[in-house]
C-alpha atoms as a PDB file:
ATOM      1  CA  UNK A   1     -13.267  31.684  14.660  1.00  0.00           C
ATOM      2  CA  UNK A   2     -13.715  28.029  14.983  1.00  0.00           C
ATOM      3  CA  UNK A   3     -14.251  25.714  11.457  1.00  0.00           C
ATOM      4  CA  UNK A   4     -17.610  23.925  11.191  1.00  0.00           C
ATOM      5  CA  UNK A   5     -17.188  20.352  11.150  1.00  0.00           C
ATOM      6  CA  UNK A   6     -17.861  18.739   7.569  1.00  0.00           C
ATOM      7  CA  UNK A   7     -21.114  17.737   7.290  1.00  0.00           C
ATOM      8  CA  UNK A   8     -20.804  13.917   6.701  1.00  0.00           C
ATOM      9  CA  UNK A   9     -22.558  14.366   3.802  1.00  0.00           C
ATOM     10  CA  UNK A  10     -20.669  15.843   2.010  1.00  0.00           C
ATOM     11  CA  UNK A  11     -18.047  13.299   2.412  1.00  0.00           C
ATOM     12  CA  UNK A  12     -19.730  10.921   1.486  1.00  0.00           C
ATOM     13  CA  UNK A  13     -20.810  12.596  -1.686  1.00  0.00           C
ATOM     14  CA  UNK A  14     -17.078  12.970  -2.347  1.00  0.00           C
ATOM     15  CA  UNK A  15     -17.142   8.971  -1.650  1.00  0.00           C
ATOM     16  CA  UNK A  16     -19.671   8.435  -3.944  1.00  0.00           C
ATOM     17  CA  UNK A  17     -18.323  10.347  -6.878  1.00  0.00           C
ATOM     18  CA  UNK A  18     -15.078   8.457  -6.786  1.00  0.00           C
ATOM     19  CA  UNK A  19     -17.053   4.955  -6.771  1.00  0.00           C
ATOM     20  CA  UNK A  20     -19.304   6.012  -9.636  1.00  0.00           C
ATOM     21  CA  UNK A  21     -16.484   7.004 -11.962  1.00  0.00           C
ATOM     22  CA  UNK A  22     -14.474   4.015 -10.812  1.00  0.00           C
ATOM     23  CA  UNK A  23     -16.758   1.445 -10.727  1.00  0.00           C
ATOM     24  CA  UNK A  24     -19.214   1.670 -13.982  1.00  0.00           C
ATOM     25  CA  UNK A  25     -16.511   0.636 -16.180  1.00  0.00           C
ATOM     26  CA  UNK A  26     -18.678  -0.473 -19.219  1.00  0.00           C
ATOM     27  CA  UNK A  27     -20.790   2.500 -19.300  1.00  0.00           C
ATOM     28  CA  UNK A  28     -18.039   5.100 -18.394  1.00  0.00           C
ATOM     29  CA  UNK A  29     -15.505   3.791 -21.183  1.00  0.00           C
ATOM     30  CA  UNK A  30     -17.305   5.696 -23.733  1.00  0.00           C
ATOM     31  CA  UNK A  31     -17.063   8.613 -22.029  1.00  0.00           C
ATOM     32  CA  UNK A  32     -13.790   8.740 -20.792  1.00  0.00           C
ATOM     33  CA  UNK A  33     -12.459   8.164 -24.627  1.00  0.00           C
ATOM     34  CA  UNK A  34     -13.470  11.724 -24.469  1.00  0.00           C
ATOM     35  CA  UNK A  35     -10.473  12.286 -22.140  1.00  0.00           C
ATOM     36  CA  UNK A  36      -6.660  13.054 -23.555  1.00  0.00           C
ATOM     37  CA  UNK A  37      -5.166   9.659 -23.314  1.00  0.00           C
ATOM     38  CA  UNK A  38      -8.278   7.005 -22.736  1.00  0.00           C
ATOM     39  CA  UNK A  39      -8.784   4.613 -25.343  1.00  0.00           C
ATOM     40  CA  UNK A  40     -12.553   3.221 -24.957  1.00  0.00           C
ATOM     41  CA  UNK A  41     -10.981  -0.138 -25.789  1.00  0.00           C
ATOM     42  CA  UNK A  42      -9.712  -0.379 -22.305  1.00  0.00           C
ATOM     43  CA  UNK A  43      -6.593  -1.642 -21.511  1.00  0.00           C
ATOM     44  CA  UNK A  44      -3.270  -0.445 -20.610  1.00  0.00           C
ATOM     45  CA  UNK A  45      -3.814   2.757 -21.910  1.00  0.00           C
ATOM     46  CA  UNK A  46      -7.440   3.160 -20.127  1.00  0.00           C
ATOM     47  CA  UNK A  47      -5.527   1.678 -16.928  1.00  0.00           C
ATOM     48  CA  UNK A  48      -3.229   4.448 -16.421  1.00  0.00           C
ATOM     49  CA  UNK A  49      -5.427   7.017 -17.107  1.00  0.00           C
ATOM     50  CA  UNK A  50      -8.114   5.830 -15.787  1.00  0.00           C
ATOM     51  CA  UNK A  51      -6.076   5.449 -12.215  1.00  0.00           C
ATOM     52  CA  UNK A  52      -4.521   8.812 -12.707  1.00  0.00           C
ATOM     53  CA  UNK A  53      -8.337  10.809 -12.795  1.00  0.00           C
ATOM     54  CA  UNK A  54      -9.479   8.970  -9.966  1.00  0.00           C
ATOM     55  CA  UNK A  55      -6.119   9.318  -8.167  1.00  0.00           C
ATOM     56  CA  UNK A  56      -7.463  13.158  -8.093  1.00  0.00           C
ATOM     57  CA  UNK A  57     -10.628  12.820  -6.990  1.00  0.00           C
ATOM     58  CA  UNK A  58      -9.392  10.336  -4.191  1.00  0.00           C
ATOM     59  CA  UNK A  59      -7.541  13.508  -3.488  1.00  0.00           C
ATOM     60  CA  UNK A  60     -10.472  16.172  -3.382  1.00  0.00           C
ATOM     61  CA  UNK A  61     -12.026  13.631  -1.091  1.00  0.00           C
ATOM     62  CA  UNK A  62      -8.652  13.137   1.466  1.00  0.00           C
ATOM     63  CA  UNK A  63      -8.369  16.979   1.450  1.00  0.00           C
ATOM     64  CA  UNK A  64     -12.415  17.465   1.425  1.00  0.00           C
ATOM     65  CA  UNK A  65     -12.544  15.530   4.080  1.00  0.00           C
ATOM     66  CA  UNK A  66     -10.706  17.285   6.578  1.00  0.00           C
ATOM     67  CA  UNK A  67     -12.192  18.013  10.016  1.00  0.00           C
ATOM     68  CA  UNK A  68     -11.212  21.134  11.666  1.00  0.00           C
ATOM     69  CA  UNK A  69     -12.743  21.181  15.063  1.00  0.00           C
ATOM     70  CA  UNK A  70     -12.472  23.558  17.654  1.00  0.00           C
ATOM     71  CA  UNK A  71      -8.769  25.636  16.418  1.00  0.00           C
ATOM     72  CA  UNK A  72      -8.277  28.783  15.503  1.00  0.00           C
ATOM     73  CA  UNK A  73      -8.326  30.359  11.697  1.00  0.00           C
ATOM     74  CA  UNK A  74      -4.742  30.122  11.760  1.00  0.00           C
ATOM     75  CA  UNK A  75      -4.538  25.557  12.030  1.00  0.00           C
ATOM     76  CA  UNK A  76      -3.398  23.925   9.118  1.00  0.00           C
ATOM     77  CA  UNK A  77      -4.585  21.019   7.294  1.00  0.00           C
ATOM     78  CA  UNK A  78      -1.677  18.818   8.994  1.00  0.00           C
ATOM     79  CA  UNK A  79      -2.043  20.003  12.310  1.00  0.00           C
ATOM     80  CA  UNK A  80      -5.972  18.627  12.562  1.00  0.00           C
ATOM     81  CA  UNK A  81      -5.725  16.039  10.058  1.00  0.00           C
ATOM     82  CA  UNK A  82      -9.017  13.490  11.034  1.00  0.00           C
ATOM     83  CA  UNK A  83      -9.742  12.490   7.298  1.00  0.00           C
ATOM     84  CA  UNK A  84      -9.433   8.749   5.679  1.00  0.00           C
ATOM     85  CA  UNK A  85      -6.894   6.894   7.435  1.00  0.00           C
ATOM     86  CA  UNK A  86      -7.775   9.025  11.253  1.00  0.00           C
ATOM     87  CA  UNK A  87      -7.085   5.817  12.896  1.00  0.00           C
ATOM     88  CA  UNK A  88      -4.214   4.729  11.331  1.00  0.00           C
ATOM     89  CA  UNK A  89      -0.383   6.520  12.601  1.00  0.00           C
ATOM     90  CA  UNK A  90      -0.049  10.184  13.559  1.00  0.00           C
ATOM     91  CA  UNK A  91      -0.748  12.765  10.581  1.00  0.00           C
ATOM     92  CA  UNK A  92       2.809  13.886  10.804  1.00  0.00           C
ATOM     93  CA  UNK A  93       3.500  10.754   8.680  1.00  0.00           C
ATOM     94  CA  UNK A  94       1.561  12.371   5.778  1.00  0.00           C
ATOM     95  CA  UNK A  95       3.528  15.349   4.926  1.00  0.00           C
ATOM     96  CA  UNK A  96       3.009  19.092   4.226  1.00  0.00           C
ATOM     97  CA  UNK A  97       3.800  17.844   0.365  1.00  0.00           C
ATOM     98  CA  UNK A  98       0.284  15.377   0.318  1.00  0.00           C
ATOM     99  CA  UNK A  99       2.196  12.115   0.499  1.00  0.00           C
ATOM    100  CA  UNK A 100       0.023   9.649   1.915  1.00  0.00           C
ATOM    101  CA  UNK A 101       0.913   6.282   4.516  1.00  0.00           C
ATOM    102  CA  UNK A 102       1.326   3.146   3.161  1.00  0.00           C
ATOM    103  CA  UNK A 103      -2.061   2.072   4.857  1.00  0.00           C
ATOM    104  CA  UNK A 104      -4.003   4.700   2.682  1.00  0.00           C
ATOM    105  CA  UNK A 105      -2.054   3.833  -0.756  1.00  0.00           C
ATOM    106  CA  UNK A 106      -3.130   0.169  -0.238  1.00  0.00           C
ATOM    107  CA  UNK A 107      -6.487   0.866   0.268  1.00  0.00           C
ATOM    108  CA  UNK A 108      -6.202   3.490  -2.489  1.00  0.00           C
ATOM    109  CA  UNK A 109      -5.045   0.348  -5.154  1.00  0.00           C
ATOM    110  CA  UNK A 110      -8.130  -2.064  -3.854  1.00  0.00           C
ATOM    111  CA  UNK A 111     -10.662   0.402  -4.567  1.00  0.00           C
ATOM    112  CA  UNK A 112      -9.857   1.714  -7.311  1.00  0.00           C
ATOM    113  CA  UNK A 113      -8.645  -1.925  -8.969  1.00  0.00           C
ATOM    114  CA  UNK A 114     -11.539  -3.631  -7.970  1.00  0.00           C
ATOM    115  CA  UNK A 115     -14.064  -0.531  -9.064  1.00  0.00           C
ATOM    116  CA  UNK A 116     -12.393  -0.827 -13.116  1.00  0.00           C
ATOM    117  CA  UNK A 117     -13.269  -5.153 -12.914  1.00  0.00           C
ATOM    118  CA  UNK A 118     -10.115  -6.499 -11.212  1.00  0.00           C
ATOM    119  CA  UNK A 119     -11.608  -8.833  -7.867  1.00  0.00           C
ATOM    120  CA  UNK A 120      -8.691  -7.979  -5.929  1.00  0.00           C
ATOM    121  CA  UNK A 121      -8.642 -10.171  -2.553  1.00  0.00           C
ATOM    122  CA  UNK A 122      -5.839  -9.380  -0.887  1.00  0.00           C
ATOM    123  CA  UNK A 123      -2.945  -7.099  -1.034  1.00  0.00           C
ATOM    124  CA  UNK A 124      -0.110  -6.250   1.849  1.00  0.00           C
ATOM    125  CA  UNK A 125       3.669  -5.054   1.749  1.00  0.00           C
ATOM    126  CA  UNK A 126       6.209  -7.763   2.541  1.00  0.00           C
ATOM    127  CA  UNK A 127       9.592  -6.980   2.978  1.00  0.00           C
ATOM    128  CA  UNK A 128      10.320  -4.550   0.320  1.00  0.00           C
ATOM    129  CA  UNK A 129       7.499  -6.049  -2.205  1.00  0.00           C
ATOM    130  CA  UNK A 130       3.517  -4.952  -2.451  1.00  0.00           C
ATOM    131  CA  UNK A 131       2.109  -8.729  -2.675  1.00  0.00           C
ATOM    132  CA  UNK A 132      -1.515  -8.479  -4.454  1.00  0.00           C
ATOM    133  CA  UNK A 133      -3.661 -11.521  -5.596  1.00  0.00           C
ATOM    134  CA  UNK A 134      -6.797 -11.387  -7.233  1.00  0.00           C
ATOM    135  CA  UNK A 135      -9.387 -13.173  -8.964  1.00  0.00           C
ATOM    136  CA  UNK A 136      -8.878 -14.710 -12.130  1.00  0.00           C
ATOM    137  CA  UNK A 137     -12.050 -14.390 -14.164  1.00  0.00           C
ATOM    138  CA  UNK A 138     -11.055 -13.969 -18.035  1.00  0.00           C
ATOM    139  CA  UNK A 139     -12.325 -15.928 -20.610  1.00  0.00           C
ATOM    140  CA  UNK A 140      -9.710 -14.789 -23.049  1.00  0.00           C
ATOM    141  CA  UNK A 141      -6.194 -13.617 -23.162  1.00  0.00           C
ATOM    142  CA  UNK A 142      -7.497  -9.936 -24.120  1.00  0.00           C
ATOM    143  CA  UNK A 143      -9.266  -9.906 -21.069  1.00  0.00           C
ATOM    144  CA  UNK A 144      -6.320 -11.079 -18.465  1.00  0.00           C
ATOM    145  CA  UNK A 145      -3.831  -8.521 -20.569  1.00  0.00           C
ATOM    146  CA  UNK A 146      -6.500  -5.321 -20.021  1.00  0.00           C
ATOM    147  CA  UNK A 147      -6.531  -6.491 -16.111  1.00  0.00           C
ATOM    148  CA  UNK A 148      -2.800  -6.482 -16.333  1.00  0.00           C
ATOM    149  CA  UNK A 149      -2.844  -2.841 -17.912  1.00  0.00           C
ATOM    150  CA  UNK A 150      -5.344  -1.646 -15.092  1.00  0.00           C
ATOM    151  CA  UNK A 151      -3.277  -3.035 -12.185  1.00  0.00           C
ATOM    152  CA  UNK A 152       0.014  -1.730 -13.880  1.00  0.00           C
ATOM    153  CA  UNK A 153      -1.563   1.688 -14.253  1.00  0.00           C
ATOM    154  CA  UNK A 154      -3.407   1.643 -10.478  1.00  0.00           C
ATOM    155  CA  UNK A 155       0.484   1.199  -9.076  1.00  0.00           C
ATOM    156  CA  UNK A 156       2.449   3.569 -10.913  1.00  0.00           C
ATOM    157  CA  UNK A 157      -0.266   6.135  -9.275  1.00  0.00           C
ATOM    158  CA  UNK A 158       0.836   4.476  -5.735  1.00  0.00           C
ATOM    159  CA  UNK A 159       4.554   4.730  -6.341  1.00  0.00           C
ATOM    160  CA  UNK A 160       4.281   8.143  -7.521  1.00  0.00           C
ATOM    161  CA  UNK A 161       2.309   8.780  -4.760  1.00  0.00           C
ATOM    162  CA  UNK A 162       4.641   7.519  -2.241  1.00  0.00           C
ATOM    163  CA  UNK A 163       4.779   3.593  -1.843  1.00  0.00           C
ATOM    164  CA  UNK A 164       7.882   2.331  -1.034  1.00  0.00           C
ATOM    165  CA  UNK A 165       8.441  -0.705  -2.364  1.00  0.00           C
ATOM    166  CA  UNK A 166      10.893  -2.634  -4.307  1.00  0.00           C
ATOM    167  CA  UNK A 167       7.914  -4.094  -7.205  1.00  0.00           C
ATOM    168  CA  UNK A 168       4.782  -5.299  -7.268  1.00  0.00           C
ATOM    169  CA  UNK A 169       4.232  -9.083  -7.226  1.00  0.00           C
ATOM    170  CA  UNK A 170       1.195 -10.283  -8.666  1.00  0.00           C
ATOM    171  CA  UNK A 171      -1.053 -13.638  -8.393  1.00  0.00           C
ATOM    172  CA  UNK A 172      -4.037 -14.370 -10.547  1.00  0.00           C
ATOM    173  CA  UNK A 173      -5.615 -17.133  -9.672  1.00  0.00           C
ATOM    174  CA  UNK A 174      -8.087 -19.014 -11.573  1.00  0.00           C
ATOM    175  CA  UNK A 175     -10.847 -20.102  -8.761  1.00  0.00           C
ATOM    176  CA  UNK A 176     -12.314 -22.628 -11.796  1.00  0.00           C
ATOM    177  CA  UNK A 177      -9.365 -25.042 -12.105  1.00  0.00           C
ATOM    178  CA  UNK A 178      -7.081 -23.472  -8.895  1.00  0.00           C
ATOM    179  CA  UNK A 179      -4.416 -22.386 -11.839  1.00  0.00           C
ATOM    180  CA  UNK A 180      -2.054 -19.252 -10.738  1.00  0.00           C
ATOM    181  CA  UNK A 181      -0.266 -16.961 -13.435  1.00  0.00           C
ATOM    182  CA  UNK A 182       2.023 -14.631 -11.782  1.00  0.00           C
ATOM    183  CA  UNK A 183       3.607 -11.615 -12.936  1.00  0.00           C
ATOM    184  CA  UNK A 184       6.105  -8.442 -11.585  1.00  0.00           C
ATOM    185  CA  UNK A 185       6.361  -4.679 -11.780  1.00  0.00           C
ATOM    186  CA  UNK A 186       9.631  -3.329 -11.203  1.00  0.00           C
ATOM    187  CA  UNK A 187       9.464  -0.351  -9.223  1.00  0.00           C
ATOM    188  CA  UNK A 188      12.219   1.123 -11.001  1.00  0.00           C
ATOM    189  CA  UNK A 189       9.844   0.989 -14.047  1.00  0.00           C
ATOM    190  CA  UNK A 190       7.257   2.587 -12.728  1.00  0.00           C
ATOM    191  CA  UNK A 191       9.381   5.268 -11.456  1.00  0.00           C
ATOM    192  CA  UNK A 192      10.987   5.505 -15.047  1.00  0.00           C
ATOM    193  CA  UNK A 193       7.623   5.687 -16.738  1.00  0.00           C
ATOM    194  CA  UNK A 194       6.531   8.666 -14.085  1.00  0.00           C
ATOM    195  CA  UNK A 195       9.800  10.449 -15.405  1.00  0.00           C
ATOM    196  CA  UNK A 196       8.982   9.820 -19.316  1.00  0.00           C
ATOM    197  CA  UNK A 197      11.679   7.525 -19.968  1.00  0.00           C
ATOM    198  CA  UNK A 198       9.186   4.980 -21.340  1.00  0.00           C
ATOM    199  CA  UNK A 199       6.158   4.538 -23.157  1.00  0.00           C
ATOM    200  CA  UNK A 200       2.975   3.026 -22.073  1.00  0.00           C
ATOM    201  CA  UNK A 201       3.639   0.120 -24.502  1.00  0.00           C
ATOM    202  CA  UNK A 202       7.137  -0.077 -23.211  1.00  0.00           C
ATOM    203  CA  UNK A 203       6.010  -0.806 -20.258  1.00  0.00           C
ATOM    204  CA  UNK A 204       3.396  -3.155 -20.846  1.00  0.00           C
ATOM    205  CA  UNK A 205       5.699  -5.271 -23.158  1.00  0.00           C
ATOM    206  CA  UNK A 206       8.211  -5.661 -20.347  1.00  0.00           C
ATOM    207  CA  UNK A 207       5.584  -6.416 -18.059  1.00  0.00           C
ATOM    208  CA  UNK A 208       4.021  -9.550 -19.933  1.00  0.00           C
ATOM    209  CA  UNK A 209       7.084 -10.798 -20.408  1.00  0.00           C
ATOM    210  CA  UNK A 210       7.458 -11.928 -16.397  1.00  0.00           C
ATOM    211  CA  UNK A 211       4.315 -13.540 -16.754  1.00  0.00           C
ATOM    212  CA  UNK A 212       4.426 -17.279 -16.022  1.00  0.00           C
ATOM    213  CA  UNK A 213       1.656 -19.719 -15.294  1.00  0.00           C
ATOM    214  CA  UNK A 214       1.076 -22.531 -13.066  1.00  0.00           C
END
């Protein structure tokens, strides 16, 4: 028996619940202190949790969004893959174990940076390095060092779900006086961090310490 398509709806529901959670940072941060690991403060702690819940319901929406159309009972979800990303390369490219392409990660870190505050306007891989620059908009140190923390946490979720890249390089520029701080994630940190060799503060602290201004 043939699968109903999706109702677009529905998907779009899915859409919606990922933008709501992301996006009202003020009014969520309360709430999500509620959650093991989120400190209402924001910051770097908030960051990486904050990227890893929304990392799974990005995922309830990938997998929700699935259109089976016109196969029998017995099609998998790879075989008639047509969810986010349908234009981009041929499903095979996003394995049986839910990796997803580079093209869907990307978009994946703009959504979800830009929905927690962070005016991300541009982000691409070059060579072996995931180039992102954003808008500058803090008014005090605090400020740029909780955007830091929510970028930092957005890309460990991207290399753990996949990303290959060698680290993260990172432009914030100030569109008041044209001044640029930049900053680096090792990969290799991020990965190290995923396997619980380091802290969250560990991290962070050798994080800040590649930033340099300009």
């Amino acid at each position: 028996m043939s699968w109903l398509v999706l109702p677009i709806a529905v998907v779009l529901l899915s859409i919606l619940t990922v933008v709501a959670v992301a996006s009202n940072y003020r009014n969520v941060a309360g709430r999500l202190s509620e959650l093991p690991g989120v400190d209402a403060g924001g910051g770097v702690q908030t960051g990486f949790i904050a990227g890893l819940y929304a990392l799974v319901l990005w995922s309830v929406v990938v997998s929700g969004g699935m259109l089976l159309v016109g196969g029998d009972s017995g099609a998998t979800g790879a075989d008639a893959y047509q969810g986010p990303g349908a234009d981009a390369p041929d499903p095979d490219e996003a394995s049986a174990s839910g990796e997803y392409s580079d093209a869907e990660l990307l978009v994946f870190f703009e959504t979800i940076a830009s929905h927690w505050g962070v005016d991300v306007t541009s982000t691409e891989l070059v060579d072996d390095e995931f180039v992102v620059e954003y808008a500058d908009t803090t008014e005090t140190e605090e400020e740029f060092t909780n955007e830091v923390g929510t970028l930092i946490g957005v890309y460990i979720d991207i290399v753990e779900g996949g990303l290959e890249a060698e680290r993260m390089d990172v432009t914030a520029v100030d569109e008041d006086d044209d001044s640029e701080r930049t900053w680096h994630v090792e990969s290799e940190l991020a990965e190290a961090y995923i396997d619980g060799e380091f802290t969250v503060d560990e991290v962070y602290e050798r994080v800040l310490e590649t930033v340099d201004s300009a």
